[in-house]
Protein backbone atom coordinates (compact mmCIF):
# COMPACT_ATOMS: atom_id res chain seq x y z
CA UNK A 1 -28.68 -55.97 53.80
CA UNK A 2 -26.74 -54.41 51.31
CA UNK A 3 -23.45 -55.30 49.92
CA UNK A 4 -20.18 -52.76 50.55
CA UNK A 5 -20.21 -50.81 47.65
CA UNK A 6 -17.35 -48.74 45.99
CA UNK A 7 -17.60 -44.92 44.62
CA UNK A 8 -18.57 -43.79 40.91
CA UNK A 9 -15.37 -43.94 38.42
CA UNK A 10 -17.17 -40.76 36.56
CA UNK A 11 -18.02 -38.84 40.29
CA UNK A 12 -15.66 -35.78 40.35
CA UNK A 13 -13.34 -34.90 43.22
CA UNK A 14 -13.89 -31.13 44.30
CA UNK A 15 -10.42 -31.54 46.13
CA UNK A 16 -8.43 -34.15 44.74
CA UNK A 17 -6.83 -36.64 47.00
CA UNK A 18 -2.95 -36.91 47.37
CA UNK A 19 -1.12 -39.61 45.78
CA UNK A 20 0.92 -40.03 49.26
CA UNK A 21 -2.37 -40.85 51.16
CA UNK A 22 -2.21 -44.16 49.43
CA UNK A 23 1.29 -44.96 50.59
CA UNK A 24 0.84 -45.27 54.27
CA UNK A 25 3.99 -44.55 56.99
CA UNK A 26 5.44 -48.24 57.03
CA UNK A 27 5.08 -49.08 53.39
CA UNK A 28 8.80 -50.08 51.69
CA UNK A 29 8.71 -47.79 49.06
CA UNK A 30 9.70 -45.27 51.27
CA UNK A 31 12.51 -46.99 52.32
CA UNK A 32 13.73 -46.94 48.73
CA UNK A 33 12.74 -43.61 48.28
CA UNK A 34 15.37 -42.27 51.64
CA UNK A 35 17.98 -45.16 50.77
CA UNK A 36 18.42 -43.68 47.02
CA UNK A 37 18.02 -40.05 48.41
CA UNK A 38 21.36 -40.37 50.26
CA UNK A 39 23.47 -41.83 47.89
CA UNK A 40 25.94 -39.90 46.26
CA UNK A 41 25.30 -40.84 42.51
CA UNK A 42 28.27 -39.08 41.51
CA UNK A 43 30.96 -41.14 43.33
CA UNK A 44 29.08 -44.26 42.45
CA UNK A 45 29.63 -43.21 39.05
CA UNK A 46 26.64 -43.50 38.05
CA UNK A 47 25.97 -42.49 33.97
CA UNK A 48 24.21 -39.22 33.21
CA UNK A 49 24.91 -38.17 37.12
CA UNK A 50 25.78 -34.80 35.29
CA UNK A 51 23.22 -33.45 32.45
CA UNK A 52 24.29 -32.61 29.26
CA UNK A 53 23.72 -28.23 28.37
CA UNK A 54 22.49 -29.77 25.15
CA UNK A 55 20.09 -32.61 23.82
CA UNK A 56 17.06 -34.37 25.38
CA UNK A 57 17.31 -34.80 29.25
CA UNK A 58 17.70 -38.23 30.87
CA UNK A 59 16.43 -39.52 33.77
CA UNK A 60 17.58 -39.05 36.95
CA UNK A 61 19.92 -42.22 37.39
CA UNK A 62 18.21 -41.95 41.18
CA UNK A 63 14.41 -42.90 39.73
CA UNK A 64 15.99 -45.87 37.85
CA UNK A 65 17.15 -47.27 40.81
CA UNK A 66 14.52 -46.77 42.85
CA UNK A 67 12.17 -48.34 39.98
CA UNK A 68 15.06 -51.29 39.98
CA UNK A 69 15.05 -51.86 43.85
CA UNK A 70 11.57 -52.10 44.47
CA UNK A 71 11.45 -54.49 40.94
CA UNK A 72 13.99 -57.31 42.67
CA UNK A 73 11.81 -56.57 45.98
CA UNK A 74 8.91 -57.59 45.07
CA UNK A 75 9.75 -60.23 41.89
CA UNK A 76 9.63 -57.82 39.03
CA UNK A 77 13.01 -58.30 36.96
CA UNK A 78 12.13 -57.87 33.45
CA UNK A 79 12.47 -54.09 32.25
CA UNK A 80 8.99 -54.74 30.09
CA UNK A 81 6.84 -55.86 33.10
CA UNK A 82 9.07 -52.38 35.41
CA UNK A 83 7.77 -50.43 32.32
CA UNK A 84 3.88 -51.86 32.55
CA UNK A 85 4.62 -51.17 37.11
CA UNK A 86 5.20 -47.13 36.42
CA UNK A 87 2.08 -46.78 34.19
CA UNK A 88 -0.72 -48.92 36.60
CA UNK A 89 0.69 -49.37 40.17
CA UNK A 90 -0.08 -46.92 42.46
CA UNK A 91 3.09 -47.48 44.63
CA UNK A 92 5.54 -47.10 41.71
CA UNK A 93 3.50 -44.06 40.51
CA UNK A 94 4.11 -42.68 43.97
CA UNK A 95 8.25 -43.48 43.97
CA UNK A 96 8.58 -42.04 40.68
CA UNK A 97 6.68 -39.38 40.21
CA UNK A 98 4.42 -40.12 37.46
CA UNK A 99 7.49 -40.85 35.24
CA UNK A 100 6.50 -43.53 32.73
CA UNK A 101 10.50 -44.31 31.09
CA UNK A 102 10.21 -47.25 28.50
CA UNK A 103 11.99 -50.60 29.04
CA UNK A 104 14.64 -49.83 26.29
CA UNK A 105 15.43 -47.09 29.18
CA UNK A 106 15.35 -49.38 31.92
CA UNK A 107 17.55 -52.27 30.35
CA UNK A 108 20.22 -49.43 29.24
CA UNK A 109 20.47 -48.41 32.94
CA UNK A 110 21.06 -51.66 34.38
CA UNK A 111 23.72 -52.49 30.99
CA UNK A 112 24.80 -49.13 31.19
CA UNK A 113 25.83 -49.31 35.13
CA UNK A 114 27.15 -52.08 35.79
CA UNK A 115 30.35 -51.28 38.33
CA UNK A 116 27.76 -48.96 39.86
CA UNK A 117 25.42 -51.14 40.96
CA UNK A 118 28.21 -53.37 42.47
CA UNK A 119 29.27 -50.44 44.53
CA UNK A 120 25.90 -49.88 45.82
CA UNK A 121 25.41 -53.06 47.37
CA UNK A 122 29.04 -52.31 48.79
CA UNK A 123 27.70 -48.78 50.21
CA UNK A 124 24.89 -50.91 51.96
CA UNK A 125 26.94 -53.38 53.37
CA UNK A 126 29.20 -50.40 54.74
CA UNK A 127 25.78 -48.82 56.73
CA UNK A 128 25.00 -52.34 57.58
CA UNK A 129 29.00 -52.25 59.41
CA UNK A 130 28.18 -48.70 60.59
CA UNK A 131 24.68 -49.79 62.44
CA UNK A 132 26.35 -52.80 64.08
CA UNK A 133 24.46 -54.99 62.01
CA UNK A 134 27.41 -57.54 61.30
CA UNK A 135 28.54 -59.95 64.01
CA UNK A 136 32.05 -60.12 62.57
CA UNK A 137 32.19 -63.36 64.38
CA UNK A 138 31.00 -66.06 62.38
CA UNK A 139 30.47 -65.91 58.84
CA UNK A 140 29.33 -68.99 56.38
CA UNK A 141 30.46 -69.22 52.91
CA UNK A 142 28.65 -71.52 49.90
CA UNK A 143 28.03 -71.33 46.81
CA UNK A 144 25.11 -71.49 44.62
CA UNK A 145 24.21 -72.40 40.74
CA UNK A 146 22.38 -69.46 38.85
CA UNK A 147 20.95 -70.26 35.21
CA UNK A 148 22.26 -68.70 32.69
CA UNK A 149 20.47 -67.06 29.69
CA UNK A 150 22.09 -69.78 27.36
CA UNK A 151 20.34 -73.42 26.61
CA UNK A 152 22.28 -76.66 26.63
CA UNK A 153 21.64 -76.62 23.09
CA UNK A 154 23.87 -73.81 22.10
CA UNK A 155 27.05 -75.28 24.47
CA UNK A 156 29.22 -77.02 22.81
CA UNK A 157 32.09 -79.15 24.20
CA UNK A 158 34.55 -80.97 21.95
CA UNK A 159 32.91 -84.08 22.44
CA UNK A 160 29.70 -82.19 21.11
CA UNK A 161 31.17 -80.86 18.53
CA UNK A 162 32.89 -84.33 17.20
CA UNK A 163 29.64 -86.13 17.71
CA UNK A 164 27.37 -83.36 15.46
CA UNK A 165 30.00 -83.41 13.01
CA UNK A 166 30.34 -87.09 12.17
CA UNK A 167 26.16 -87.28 12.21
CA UNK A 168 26.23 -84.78 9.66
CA UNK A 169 28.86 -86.45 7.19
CA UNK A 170 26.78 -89.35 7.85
CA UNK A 171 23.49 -87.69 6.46
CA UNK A 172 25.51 -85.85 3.32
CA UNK A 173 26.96 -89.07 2.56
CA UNK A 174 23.20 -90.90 2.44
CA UNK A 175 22.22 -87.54 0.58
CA UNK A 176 24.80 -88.01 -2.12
CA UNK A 177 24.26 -92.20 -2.11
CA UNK A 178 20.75 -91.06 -3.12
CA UNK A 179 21.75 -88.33 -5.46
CA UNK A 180 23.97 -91.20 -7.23
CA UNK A 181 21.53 -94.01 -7.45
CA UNK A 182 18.40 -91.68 -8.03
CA UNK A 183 16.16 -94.14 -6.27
CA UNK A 184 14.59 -92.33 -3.32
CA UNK A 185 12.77 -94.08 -0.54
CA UNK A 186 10.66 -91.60 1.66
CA UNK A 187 8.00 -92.30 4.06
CA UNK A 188 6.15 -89.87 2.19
CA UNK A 189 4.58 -90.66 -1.26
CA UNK A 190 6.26 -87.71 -2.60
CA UNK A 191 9.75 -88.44 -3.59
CA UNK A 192 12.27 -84.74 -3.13
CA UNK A 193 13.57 -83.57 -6.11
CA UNK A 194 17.12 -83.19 -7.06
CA UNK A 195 16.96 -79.82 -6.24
CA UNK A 196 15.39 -80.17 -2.84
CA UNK A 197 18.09 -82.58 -1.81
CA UNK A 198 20.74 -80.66 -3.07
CA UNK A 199 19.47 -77.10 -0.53
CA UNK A 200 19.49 -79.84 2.06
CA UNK A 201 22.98 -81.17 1.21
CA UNK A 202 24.18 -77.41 1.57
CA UNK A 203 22.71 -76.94 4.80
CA UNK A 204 24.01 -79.86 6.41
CA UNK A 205 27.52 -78.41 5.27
CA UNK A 206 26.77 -74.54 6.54
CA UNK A 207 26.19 -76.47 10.12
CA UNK A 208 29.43 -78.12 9.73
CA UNK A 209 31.28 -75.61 8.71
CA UNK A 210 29.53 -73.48 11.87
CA UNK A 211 30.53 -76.42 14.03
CA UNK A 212 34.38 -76.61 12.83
CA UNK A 213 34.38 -72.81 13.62
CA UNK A 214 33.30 -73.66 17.16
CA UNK A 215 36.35 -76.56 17.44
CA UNK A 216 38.73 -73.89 16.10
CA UNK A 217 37.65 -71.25 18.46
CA UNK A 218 37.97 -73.95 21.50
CA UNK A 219 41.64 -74.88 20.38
CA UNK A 220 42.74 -71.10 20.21
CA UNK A 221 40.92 -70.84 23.51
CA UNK A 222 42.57 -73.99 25.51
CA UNK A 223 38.97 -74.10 27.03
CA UNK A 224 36.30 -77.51 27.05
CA UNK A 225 33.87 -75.78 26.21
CA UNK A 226 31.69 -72.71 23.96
CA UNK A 227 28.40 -71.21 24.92
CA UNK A 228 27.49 -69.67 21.89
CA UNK A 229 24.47 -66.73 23.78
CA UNK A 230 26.61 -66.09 26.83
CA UNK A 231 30.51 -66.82 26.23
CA UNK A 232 31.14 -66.54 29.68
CA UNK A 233 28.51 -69.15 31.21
CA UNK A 234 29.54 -73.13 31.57
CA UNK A 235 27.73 -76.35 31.98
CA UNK A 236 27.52 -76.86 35.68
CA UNK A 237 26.24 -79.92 37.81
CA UNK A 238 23.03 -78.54 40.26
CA UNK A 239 22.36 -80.29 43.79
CA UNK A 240 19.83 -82.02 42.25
CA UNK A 241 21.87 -83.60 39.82
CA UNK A 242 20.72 -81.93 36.78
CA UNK A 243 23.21 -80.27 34.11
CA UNK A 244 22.66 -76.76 32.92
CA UNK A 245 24.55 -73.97 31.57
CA UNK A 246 24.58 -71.84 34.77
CA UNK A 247 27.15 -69.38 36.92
CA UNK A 248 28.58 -70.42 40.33
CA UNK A 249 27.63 -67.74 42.91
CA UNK A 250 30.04 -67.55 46.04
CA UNK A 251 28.26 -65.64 48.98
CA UNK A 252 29.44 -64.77 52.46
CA UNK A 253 26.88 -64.64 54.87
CA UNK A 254 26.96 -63.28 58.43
CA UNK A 255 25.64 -65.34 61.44
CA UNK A 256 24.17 -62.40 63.39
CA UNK A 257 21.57 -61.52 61.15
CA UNK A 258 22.03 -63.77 57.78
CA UNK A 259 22.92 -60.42 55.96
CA UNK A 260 25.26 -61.15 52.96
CA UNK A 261 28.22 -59.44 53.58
CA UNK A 262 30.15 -60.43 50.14
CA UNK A 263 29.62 -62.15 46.97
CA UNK A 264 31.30 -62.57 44.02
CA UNK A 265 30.14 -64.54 40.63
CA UNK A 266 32.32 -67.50 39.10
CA UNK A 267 32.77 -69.97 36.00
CA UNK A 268 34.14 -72.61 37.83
CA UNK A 269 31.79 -75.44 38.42
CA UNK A 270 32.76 -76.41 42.38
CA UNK A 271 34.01 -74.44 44.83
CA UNK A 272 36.93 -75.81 45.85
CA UNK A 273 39.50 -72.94 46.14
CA UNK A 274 37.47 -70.43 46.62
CA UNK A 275 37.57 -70.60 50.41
CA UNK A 276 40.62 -68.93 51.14
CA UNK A 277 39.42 -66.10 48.56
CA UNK A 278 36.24 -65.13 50.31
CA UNK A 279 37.46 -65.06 53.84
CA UNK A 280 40.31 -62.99 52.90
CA UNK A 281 37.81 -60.78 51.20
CA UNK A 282 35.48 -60.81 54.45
CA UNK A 283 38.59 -60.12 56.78
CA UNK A 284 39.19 -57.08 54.85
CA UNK A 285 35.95 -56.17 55.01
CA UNK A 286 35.60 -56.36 58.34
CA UNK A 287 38.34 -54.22 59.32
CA UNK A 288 40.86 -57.17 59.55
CA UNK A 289 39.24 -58.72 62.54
CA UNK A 290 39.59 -62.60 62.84
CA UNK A 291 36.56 -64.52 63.09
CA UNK A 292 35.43 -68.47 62.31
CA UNK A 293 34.82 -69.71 58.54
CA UNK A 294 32.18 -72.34 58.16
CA UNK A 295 31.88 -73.91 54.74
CA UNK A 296 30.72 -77.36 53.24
CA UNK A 297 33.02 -80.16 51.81
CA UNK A 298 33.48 -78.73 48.81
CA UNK A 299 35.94 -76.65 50.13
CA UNK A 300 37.83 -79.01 51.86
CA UNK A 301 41.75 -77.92 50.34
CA UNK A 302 44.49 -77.99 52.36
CA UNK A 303 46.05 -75.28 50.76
CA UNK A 304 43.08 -73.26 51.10
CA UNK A 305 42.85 -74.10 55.25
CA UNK A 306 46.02 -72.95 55.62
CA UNK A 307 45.94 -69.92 54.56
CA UNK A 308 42.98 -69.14 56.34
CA UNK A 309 44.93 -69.93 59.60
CA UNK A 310 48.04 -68.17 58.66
CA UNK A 311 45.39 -65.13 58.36
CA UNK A 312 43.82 -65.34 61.96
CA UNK A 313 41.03 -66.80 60.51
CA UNK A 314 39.44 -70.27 62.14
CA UNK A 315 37.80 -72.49 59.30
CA UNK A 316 35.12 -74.96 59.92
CA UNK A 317 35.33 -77.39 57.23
CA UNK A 318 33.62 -80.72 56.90
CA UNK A 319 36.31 -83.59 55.54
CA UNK A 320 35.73 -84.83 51.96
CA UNK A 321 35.24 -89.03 52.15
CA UNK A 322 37.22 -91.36 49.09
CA UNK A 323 35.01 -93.97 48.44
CA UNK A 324 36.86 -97.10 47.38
CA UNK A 325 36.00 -99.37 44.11
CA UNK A 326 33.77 -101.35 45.56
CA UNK A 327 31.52 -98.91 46.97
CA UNK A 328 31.55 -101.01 50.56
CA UNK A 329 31.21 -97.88 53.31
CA UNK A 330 32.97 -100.31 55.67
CA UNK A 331 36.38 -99.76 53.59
CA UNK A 332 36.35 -96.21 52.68
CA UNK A 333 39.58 -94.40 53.04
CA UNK A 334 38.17 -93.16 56.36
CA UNK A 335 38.38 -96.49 57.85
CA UNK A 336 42.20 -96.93 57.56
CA UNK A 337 43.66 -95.79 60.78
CA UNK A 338 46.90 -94.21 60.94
CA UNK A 339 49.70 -94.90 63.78
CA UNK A 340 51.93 -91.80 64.39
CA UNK A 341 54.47 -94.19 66.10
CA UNK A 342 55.16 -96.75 63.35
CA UNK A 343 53.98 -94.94 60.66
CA UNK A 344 51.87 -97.63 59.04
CA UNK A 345 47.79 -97.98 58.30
CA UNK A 346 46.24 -100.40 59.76
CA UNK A 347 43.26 -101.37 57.73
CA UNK A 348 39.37 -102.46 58.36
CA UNK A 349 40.69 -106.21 58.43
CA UNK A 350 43.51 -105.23 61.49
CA UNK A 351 46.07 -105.97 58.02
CA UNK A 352 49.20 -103.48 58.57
CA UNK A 353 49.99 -101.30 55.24
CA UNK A 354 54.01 -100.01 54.89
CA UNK A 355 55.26 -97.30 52.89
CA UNK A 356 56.28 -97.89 49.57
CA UNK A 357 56.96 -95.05 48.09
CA UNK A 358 55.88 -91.18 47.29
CA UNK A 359 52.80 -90.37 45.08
CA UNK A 360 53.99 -87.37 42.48
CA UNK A 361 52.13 -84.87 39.98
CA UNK A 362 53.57 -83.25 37.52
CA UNK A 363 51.83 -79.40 38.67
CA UNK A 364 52.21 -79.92 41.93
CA UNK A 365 54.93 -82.20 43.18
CA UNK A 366 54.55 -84.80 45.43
CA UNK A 367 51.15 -85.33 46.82
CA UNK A 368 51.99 -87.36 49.43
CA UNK A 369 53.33 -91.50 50.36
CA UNK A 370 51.50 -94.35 49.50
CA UNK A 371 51.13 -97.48 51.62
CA UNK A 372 50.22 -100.73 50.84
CA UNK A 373 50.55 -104.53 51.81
CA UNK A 374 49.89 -106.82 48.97
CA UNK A 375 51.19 -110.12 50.63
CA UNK A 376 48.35 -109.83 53.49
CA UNK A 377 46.07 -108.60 50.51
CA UNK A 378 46.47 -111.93 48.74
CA UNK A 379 44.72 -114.38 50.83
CA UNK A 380 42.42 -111.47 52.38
CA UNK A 381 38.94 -112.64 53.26
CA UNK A 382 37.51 -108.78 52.36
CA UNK A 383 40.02 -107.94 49.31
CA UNK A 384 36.75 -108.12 47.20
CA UNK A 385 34.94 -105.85 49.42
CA UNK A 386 37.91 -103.73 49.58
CA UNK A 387 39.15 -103.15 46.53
CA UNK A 388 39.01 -104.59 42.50
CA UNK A 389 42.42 -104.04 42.11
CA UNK A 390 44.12 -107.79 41.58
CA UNK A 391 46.98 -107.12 43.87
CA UNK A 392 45.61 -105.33 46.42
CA UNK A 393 44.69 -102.10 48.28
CA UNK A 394 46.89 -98.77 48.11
CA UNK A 395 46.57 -95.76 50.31
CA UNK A 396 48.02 -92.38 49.76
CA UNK A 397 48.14 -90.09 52.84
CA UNK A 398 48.21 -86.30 51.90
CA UNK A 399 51.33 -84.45 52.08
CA UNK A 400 49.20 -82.17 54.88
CA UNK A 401 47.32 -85.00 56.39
CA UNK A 402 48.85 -84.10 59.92
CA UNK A 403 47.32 -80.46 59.32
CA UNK A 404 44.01 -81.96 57.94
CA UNK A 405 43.36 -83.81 60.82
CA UNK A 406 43.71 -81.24 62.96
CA UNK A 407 40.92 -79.09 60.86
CA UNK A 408 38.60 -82.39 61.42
CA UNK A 409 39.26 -82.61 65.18
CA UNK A 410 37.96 -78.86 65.48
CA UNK A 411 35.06 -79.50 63.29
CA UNK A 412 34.38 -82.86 65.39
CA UNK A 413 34.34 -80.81 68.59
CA UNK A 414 32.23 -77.67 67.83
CA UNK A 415 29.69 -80.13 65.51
CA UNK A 416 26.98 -78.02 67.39
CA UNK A 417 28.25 -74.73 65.67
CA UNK A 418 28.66 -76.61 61.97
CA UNK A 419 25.42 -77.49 62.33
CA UNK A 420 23.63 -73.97 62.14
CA UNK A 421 26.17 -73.95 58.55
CA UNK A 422 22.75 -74.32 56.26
CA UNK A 423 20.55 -71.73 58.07
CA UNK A 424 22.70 -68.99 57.92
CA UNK A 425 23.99 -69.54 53.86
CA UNK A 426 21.00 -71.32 53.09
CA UNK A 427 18.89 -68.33 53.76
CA UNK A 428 19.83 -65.72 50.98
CA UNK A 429 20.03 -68.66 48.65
CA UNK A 430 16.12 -69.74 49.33
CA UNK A 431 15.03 -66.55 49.28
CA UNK A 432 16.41 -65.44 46.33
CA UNK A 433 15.67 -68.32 44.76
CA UNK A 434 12.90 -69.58 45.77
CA UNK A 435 10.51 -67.12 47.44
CA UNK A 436 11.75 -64.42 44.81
CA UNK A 437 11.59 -66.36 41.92
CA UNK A 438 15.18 -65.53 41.25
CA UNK A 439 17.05 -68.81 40.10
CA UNK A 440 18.45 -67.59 36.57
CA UNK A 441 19.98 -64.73 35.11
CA UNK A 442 18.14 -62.61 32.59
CA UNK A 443 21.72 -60.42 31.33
CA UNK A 444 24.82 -62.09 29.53
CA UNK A 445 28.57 -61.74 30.14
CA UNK A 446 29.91 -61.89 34.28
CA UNK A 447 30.37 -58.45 34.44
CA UNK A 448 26.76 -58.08 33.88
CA UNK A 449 25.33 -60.95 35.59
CA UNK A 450 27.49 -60.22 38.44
CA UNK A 451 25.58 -56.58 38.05
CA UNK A 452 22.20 -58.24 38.25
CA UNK A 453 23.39 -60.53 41.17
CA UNK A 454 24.02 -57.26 42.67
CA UNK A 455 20.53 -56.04 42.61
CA UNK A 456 19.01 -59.00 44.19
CA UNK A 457 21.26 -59.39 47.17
CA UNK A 458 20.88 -55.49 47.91
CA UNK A 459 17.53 -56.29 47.66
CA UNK A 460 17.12 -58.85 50.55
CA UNK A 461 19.38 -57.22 52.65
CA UNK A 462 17.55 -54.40 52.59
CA UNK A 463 14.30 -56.59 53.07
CA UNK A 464 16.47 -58.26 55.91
CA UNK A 465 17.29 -54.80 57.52
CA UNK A 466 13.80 -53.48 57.27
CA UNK A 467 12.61 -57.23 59.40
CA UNK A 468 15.07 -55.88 61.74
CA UNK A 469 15.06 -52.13 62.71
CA UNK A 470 11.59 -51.98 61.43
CA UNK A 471 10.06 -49.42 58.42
CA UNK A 472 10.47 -46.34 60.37
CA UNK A 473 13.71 -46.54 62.52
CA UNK A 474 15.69 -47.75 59.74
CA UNK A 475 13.77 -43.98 57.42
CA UNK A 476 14.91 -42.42 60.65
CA UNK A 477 18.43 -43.73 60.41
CA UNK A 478 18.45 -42.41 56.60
CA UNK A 479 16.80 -39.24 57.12
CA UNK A 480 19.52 -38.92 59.47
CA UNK A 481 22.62 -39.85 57.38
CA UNK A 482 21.12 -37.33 54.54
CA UNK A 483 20.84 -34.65 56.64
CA UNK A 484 24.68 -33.43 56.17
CA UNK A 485 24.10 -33.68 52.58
CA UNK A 486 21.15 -31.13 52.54
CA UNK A 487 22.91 -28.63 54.81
């Protein structure tokens, strides 16, 4: 028997097949293809929406961003690699038409639209609303850490800076020793010349002087830091403990379908208050309709609570834990009860703490009392397991404790509906990141990172949408919504 073979490449076609015969009924591209349709280019503001009367034409801003969307949906990013998809596969061939536009093209379209593309993940998110795809009950909120186009090696802190600068006075000033007492010791058996020292000697002070530039520019600034490829990217501490110059993305996710309903792209390197900024961003969203807030410790700010519940909005918030000097679990602030009626702590060891006075900050006030005990800390059998201080241990109670712990109690007693916290944000993120390939930034500045972040999540939402109503109904729904447009 035979093996299956495959037809001639040099047999001619009497009636040559239709490129749409290769793209069956449920393939995504024609998803893309109706999504883009209906989208009114000109309101998105899309560049070249209008054509000049004179001059080369452009391209239809609508075949760039189908030739985008089906890049971040199926882990093509780079505008080189989209420009290699239009000439070879079949599917892209089909969405555009045969048009072959070079990656200098491409990459202008995604730097040249930036607001645009933030606006069309916004006009998605509104047919999501409009298809009843958002629960508008329970949302999660996290951030994530997204690498940014700039190595360690080109951030600078002052630290950095300091430390570079004093190695290189060190090496001129072992250059010039040398230079003085014209007795060279090298490794090699060929000793440099004067001359060859001397190029070195002015190098080592161009990459001072390029470093003091860098200190001056950090002064004027009042920031810690100076990426010197992306300005607007910091060093930032990942989950698994690694340091890399990266940008914090905040996402809100919805619980009905783990569709991201908002993001929004940050310097800052934790998250704390951000909270009350996304929710208030989701509520408005949503139509001003209050719903619950679930979000990790790293939110956990008082300030940030409260305003959620002034809002009509019920936060879920996991306490942050103080660990004391020791590092002993068993005498972590946690473990120091407090007693409403006398208004003491009572510690691990059943010691009583008084108040002794208020704790105070300059920017904020006061933070809150401190209590402490440091007769019954004396002869304490656990002061070493408690604390290192010699006199004993002090406890501050927040100025919003009372508030705090009723945010705790709630979290304590719906545990159950914490615990699904990680699969709803979670998702996006490990998608994104890790199915997509997705986990760093290829653009520079926040505007257009934040344009590129855009792509991706409009990308698995629609992927997420597509899971849901399935290929066709969701065309159908399109083909619907364009319909008005065409009459």
């Amino acid at each position: 028997m035979g093996y299956i073979k495959g037809e001639e490449r040099t047999q001619s076609i009497l009636f040559p097949e239709s490129i749409d015969d290769y793209i069956s009924e449920e393939n995504s591209v024609r998803v893309i293809e109706e999504y883009v349709e209906q989208l009114d280019m000109k309101q998105l503001e899309f560049k070249k929406v209008l054509c000049s009367s004179t001059g080369r034409p452009p391209y239809n801003p609508r075949d760039l961003l189908k030739l985008y969307l089906y890049g971040y949906l199926n882990r093509v990013r780079s505008s080189r690699r989209l420009e290699q998809e239009a000439a070879r596969n079949i599917e892209v061939i089909w969405l555009l038409k045969k048009l072959k536009p070079d990656f200098k093209t491409i990459a202008d379209f995604r730097k040249d639209n930036k607001k645009a593309l933030k606006l069309v993940f916004r006009e998605f998110s509104k047919l999501c609303d409009q298809w009843d795809l958002f629960g508008k009950e329970l949302v999660a909120i996290d951030g994530s850490k997204f690498r940014a186009c700039n190595s360690k090696r080109n951030n600078y802190s002052t630290k950095k800076l300091e430390r570079n600068i004093k190695h290189i006075d060190e090496k001129i000033e072992k250059y010039m020793q040398e230079l003085e007492d014209g007795d060279l010791v090298e490794a090699s058996d060929r000793k440099p010349t004067a001359q060859e020292i001397e190029k070195r000697i002015q190098e080592l002070k161009s990459r001072k002087q390029k470093y003091e530039t860098y200190q001056k520019q950090l002064i004027q600034s009042e920031k810690n830091e100076i990426s010197t490829t992306d300005p607007d990217a910091r060093l930032m501490c990942n989950n698994n403990n690694n340091v890399d110059v990266s940008y914090n993305v905040q996402t809100t996710v919805d619980a009905k379908h783990k569709l991201i309903a908002d993001f929004k792209v940050t310097q800052k390197p934790n998250d704390l208050g951000e909270l009350d900024n996304m929710a208030l961003r989701a509520k408005k969203l949503f139509g001003g309709k209050d719903f619950e807030a679930l979000a990790d410790k790293g939110y956990y700010k008082a300030s940030d609570l409260k305003k959620c519940v002034e809002n009509g909005i019920t936060p879920y918030v996991t306490k942050q834990i103080y660990s004391n000097g020791t590092g002993d679990k068993d005498f972590y602030t946690d473990k120091f009860q407090y007693d409403k009626d006398k208004k003491i702590y009572i510690c691990p060891a059943g010691k009583e703490l008084y108040y002794y006075r208020n704790r105070t900050r300059k920017d904020k006030g006061i933070i809150g009392p401190e209590y402490r005990n440091y007769e019954a800390c004396k002869n304490c059998e656990c002061k070493t397991r408690c604390t290192k201080s010699k006199k004993g241990r002090t406890i501050c109670r927040h100025v919003d404790q009372d508030f705090l712990d009723t945010i705790d109690l709630a979290v304590e007693l719906n545990m159950e509906k914490y615990k699904q916290r990680q699969m709803i944000v979670e998702h996006p993120f490990g998608t994104i990141k890790r199915s997509w390939g997705a986990y760093y930034f290829l653009t520079k500045r926040k505007a257009s990172v934040s344009a590129e972040i855009s792509l991706s999540f409009l990308a698995y939402n629609l992927k997420r949408v597509m899971n849901i109503l399935g290929i066709k109904e969701l065309i159908r729904r399109l083909q619907e919504k364009r319909q008005p447009v065409l009459a």
